[in-house]
PDB file of N, CA and C in Angstrom:
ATOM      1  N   UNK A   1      -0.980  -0.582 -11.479  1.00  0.00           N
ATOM      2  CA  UNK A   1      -1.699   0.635 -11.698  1.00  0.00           C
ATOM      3  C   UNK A   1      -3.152   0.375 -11.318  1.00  0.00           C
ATOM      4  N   UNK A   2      -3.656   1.160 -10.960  1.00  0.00           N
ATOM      5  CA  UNK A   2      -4.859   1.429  -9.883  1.00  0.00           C
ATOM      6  C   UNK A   2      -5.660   2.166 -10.879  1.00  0.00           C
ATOM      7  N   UNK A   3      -6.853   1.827 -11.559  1.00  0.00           N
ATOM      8  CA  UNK A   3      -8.326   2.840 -11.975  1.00  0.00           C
ATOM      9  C   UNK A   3      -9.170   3.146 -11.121  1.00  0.00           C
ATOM     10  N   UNK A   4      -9.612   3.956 -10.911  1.00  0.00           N
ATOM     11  CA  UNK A   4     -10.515   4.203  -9.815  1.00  0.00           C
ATOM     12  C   UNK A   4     -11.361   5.548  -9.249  1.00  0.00           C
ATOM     13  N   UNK A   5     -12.244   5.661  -8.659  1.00  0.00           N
ATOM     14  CA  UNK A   5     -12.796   7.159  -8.396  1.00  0.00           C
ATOM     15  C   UNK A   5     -12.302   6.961  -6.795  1.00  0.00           C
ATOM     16  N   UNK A   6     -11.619   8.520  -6.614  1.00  0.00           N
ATOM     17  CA  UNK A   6     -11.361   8.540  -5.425  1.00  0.00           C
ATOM     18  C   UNK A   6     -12.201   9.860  -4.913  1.00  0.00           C
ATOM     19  N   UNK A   7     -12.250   9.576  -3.269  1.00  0.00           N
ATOM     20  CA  UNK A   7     -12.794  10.241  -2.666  1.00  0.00           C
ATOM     21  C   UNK A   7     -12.162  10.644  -1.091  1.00  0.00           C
ATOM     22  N   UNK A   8     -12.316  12.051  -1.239  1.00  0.00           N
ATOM     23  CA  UNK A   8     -12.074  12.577   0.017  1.00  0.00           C
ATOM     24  C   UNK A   8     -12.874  11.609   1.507  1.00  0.00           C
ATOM     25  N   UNK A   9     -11.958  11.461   2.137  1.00  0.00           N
ATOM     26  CA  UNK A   9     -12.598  10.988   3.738  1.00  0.00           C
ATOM     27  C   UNK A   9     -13.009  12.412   4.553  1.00  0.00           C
ATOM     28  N   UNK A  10     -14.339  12.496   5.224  1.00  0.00           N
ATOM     29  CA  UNK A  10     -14.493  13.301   6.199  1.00  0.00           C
ATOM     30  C   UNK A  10     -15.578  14.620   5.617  1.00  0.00           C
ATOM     31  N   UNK A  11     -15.299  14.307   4.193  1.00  0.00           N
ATOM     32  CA  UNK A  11     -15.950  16.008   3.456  1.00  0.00           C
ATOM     33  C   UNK A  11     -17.312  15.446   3.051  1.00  0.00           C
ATOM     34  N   UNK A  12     -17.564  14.240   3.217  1.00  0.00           N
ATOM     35  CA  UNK A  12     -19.657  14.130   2.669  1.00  0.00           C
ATOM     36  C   UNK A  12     -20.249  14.305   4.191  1.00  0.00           C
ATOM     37  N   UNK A  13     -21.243  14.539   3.754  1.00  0.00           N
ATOM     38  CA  UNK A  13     -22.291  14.586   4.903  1.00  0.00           C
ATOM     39  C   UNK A  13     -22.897  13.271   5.381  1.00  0.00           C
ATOM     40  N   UNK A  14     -23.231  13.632   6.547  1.00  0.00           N
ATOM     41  CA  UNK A  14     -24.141  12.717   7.293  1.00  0.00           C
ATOM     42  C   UNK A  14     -23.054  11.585   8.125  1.00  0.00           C
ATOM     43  N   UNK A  15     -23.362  10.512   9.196  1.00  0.00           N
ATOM     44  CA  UNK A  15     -22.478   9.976  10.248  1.00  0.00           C
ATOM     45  C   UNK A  15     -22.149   9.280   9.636  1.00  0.00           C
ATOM     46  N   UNK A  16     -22.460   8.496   8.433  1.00  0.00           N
ATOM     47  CA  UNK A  16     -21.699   7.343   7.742  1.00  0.00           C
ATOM     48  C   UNK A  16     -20.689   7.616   7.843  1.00  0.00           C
ATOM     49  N   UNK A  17     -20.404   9.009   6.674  1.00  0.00           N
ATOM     50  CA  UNK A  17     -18.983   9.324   5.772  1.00  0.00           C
ATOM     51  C   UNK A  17     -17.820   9.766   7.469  1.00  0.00           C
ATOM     52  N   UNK A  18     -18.698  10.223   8.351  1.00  0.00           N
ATOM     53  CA  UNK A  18     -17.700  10.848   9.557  1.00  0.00           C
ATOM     54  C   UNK A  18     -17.552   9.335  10.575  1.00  0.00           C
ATOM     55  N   UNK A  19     -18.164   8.785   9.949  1.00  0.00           N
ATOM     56  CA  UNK A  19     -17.853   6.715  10.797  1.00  0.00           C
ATOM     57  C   UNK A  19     -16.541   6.399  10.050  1.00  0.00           C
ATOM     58  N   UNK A  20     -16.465   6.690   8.833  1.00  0.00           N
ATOM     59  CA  UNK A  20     -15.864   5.993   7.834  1.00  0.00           C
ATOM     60  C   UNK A  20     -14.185   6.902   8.406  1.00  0.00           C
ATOM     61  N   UNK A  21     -14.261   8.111   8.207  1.00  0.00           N
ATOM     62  CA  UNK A  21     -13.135   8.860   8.452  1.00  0.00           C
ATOM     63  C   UNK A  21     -12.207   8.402   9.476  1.00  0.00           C
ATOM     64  N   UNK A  22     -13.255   8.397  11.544  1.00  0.00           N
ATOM     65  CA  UNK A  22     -13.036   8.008  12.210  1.00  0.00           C
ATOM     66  C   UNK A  22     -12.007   6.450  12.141  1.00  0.00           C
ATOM     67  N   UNK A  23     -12.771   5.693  11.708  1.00  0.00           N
ATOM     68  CA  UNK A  23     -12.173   4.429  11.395  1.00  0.00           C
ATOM     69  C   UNK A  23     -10.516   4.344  10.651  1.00  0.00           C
ATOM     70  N   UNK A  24     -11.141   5.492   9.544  1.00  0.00           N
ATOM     71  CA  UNK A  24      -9.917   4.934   9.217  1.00  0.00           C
ATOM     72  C   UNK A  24      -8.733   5.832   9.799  1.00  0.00           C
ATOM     73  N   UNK A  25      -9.170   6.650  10.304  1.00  0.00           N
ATOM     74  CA  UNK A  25      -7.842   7.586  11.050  1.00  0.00           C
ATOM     75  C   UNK A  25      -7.339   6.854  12.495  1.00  0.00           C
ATOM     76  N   UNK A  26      -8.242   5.688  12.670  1.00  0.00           N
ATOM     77  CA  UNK A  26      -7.932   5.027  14.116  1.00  0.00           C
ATOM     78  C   UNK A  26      -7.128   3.847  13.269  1.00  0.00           C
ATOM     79  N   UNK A  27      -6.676   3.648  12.194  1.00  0.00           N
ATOM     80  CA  UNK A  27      -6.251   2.396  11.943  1.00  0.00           C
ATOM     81  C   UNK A  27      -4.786   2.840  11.136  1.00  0.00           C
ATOM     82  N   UNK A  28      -5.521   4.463  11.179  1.00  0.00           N
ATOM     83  CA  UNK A  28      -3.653   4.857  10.693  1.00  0.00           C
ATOM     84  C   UNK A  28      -2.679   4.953  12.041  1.00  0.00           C
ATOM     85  N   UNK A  29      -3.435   5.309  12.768  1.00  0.00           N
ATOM     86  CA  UNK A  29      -2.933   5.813  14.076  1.00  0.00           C
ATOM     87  C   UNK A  29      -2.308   4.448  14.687  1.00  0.00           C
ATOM     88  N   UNK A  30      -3.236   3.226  14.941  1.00  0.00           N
ATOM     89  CA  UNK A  30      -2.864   1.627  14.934  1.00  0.00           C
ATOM     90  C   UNK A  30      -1.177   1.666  13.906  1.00  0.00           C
ATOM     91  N   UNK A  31      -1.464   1.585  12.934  1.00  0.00           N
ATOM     92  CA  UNK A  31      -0.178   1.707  12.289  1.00  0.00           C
ATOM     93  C   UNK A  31       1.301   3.034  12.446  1.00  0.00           C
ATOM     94  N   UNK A  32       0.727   4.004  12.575  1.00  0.00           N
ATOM     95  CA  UNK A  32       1.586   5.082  12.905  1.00  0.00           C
ATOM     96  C   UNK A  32       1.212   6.141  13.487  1.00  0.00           C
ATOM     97  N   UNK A  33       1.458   6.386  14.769  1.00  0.00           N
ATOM     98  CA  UNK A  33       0.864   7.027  15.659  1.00  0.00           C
ATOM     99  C   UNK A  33       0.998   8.310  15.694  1.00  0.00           C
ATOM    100  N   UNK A  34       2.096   9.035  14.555  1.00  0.00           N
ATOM    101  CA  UNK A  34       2.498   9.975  14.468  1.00  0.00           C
ATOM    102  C   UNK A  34       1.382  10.641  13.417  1.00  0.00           C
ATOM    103  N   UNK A  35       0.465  10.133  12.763  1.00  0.00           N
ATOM    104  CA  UNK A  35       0.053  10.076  11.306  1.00  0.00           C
ATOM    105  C   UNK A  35      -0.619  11.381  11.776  1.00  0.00           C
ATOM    106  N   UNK A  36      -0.879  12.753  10.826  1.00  0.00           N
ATOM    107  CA  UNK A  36      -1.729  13.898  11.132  1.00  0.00           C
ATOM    108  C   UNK A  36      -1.728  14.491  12.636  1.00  0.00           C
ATOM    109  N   UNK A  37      -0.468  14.374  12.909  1.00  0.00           N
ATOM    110  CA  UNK A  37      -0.308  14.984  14.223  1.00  0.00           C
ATOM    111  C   UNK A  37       0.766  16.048  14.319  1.00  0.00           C
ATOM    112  N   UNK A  38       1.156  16.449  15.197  1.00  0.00           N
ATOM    113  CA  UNK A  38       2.203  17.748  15.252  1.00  0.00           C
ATOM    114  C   UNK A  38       3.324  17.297  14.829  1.00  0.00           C
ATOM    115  N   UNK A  39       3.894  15.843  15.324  1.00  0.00           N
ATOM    116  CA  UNK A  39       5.334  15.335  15.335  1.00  0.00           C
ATOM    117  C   UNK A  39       5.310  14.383  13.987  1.00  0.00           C
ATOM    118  N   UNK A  40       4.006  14.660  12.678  1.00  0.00           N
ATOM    119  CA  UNK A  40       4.339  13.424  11.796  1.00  0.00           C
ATOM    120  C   UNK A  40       5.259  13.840  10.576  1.00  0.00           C
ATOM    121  N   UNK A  41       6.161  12.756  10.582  1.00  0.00           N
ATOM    122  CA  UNK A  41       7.271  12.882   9.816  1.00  0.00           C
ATOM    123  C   UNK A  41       7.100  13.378   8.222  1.00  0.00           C
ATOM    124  N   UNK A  42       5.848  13.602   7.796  1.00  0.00           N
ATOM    125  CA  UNK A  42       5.449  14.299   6.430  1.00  0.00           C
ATOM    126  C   UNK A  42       4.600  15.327   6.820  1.00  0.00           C
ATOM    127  N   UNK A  43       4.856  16.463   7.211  1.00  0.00           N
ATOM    128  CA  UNK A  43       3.518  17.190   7.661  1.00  0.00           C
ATOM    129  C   UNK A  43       2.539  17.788   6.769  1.00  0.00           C
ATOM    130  N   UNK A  44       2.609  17.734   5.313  1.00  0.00           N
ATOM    131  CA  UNK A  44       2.228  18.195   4.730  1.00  0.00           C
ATOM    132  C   UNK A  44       1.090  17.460   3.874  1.00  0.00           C
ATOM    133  N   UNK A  45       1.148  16.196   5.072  1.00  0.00           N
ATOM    134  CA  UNK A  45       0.191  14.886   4.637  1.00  0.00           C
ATOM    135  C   UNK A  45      -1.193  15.347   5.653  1.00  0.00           C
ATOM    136  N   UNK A  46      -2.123  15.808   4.916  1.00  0.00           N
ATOM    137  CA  UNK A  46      -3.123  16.293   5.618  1.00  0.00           C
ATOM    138  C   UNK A  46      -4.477  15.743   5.522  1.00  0.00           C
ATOM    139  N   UNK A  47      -5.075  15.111   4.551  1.00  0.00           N
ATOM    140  CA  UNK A  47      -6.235  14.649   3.663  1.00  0.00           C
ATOM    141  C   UNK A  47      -6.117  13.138   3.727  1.00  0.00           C
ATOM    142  N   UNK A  48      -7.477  12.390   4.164  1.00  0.00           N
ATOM    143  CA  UNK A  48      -7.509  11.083   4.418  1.00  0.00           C
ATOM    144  C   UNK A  48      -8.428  10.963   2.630  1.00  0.00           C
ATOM    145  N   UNK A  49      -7.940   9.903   1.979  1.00  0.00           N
ATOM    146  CA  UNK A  49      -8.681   9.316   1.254  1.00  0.00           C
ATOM    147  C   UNK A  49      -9.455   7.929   0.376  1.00  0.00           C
ATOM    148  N   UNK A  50      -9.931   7.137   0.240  1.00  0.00           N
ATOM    149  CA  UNK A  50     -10.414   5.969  -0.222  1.00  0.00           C
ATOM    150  C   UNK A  50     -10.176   6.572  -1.442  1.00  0.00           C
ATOM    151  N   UNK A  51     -10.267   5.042  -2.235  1.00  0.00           N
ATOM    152  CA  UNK A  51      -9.872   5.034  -3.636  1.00  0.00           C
ATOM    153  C   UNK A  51     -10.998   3.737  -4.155  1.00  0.00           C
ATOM    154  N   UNK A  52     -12.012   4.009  -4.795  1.00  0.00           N
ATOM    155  CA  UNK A  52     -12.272   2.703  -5.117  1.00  0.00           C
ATOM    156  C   UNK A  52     -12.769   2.000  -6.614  1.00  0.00           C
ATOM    157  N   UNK A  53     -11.727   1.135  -6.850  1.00  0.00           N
ATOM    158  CA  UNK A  53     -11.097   0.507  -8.370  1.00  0.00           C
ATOM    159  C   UNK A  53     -12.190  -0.365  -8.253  1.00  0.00           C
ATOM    160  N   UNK A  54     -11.909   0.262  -9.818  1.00  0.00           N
ATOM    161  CA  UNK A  54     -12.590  -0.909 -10.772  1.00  0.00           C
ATOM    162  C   UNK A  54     -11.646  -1.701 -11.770  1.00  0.00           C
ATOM    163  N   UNK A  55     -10.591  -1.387 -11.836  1.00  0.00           N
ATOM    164  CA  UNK A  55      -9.258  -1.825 -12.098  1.00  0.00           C
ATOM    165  C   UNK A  55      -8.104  -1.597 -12.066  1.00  0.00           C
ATOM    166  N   UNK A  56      -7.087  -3.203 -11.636  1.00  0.00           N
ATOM    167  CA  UNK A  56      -5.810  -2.921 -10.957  1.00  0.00           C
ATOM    168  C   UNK A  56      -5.458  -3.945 -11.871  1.00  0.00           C
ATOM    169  N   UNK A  57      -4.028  -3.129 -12.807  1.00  0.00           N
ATOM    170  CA  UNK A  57      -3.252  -4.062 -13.653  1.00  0.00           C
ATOM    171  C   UNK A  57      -1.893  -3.912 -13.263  1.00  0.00           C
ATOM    172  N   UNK A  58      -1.135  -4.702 -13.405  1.00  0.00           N
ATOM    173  CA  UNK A  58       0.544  -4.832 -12.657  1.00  0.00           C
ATOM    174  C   UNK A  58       0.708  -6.006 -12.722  1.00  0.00           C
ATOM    175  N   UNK A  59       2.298  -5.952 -12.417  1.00  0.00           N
ATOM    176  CA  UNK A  59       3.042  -7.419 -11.687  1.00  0.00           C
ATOM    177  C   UNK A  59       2.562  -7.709 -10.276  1.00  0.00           C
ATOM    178  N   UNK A  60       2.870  -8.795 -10.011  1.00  0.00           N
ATOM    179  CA  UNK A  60       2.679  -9.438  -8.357  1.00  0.00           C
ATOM    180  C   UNK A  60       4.439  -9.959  -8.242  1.00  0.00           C
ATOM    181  N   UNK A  61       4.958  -9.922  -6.733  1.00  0.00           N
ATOM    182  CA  UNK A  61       6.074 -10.431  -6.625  1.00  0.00           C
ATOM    183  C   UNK A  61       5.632 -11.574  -5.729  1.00  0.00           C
ATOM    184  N   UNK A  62       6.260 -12.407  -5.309  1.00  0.00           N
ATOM    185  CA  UNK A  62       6.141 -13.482  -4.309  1.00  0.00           C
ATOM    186  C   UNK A  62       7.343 -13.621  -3.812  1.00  0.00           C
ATOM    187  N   UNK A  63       7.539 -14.128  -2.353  1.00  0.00           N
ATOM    188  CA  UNK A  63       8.721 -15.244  -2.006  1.00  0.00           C
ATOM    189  C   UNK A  63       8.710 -16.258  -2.663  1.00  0.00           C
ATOM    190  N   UNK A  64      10.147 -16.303  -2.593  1.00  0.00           N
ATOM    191  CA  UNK A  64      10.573 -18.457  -3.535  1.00  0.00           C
ATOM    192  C   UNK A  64      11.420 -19.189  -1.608  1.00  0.00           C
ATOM    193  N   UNK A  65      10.987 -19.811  -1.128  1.00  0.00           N
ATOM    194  CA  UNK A  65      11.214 -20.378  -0.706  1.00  0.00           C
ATOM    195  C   UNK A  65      12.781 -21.134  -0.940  1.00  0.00           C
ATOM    196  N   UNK A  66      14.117 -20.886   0.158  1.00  0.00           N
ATOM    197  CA  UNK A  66      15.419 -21.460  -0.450  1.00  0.00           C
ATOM    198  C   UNK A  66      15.722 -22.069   0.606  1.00  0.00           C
ATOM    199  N   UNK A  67      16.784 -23.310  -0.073  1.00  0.00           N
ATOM    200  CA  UNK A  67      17.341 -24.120   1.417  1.00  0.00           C
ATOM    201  C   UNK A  67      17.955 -23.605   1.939  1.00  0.00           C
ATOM    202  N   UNK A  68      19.230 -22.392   1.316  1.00  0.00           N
ATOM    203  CA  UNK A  68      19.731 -21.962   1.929  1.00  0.00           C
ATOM    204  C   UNK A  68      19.501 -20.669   3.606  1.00  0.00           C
ATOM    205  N   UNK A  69      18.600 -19.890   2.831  1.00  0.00           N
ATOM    206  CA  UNK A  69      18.125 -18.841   3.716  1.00  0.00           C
ATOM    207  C   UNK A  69      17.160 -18.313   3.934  1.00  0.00           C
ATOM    208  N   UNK A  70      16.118 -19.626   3.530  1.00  0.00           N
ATOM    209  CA  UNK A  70      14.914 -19.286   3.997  1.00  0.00           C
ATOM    210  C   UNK A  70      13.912 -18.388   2.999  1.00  0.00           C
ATOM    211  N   UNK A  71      13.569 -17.425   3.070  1.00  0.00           N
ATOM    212  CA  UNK A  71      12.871 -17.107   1.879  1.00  0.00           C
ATOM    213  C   UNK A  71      13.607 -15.899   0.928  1.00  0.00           C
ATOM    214  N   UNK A  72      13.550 -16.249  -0.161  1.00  0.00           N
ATOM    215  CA  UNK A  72      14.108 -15.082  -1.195  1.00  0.00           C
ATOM    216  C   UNK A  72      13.353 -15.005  -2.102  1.00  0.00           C
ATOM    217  N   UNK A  73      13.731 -14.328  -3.465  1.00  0.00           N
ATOM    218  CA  UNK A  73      13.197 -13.671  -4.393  1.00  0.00           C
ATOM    219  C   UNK A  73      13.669 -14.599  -5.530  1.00  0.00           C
ATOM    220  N   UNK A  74      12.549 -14.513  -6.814  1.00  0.00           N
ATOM    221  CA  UNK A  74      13.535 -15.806  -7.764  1.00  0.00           C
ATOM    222  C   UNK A  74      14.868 -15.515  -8.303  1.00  0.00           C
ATOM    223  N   UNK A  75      15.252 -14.076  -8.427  1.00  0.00           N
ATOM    224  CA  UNK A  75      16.980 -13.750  -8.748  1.00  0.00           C
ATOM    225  C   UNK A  75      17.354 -14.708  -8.276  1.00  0.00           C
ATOM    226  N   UNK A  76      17.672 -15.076  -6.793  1.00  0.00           N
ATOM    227  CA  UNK A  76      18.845 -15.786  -6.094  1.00  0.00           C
ATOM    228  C   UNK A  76      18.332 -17.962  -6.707  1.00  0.00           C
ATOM    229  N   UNK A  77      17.688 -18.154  -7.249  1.00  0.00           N
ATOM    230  CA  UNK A  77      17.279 -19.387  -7.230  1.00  0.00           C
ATOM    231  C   UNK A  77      18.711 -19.938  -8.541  1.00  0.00           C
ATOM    232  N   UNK A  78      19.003 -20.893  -8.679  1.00  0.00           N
ATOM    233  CA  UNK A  78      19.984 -21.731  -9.546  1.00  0.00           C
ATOM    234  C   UNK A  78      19.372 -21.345 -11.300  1.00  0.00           C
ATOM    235  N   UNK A  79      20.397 -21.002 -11.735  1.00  0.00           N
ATOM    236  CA  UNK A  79      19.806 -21.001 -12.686  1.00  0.00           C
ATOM    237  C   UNK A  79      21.557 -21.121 -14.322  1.00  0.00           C
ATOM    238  N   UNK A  80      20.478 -21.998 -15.285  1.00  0.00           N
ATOM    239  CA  UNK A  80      21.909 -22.311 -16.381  1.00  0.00           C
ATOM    240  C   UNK A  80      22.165 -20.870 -16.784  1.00  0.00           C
ATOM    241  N   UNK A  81      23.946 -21.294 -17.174  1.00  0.00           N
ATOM    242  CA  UNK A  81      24.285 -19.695 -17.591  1.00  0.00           C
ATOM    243  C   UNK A  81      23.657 -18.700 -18.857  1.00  0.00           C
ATOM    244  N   UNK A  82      23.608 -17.556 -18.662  1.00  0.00           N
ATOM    245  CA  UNK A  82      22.593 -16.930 -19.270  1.00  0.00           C
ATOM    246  C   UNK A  82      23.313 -16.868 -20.687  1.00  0.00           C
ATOM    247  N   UNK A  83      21.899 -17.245 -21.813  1.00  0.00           N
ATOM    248  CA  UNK A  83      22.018 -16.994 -23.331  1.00  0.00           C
ATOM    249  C   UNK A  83      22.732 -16.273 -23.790  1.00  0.00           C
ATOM    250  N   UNK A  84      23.971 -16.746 -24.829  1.00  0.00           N
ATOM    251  CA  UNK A  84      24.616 -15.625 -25.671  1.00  0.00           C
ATOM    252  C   UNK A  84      23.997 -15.285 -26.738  1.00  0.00           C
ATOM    253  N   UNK A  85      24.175 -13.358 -26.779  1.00  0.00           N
ATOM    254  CA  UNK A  85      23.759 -12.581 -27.629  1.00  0.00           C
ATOM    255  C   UNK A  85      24.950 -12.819 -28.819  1.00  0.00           C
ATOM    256  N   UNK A  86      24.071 -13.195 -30.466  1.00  0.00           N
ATOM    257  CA  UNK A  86      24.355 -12.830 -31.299  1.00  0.00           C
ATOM    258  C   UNK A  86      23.979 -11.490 -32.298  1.00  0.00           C
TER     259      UNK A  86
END
């Protein structure tokens, strides 16, 4: 979970905030070229925005590294049979 004040991209004034927009609409586009265009697969995704936290609390996942197949998740790792419920 994410705290944070968010803010519209593109709606402040002056070339910063329209640098900032630019940028980041060239790095959605880098990632999905469809993003805010005629053919994008959510069209109803219209509004670019930053978010910026002052706190982020959650889990983290990682890879576990296995001999067998290379990288997995800790489910698949060896483990003794699980505790009986009394």
């Amino acid at each position: 979970m994410v705290g944070g004040e968010i803010h519209i991209l593109g709606e402040g004034e002056g070339g910063e905030d329209q640098r900032i927009h630019e940028e980041a609409l060239a790095t959605l586009w880098d990632l999905m070229p469809a993003v805010l265009g005629e053919s994008d697969p959510v069209p109803y995704r219209t509004v670019l925005f930053g978010v910026d936290p002052y706190k982020i609390i959650g889990r983290s996942a990682r890879l576990v590294e296995s001999e067998c197949s290379g990288a997995t998740d800790d489910r698949s790792q060896d483990r003794t049979s699980p505790s009986k419920v009394t």
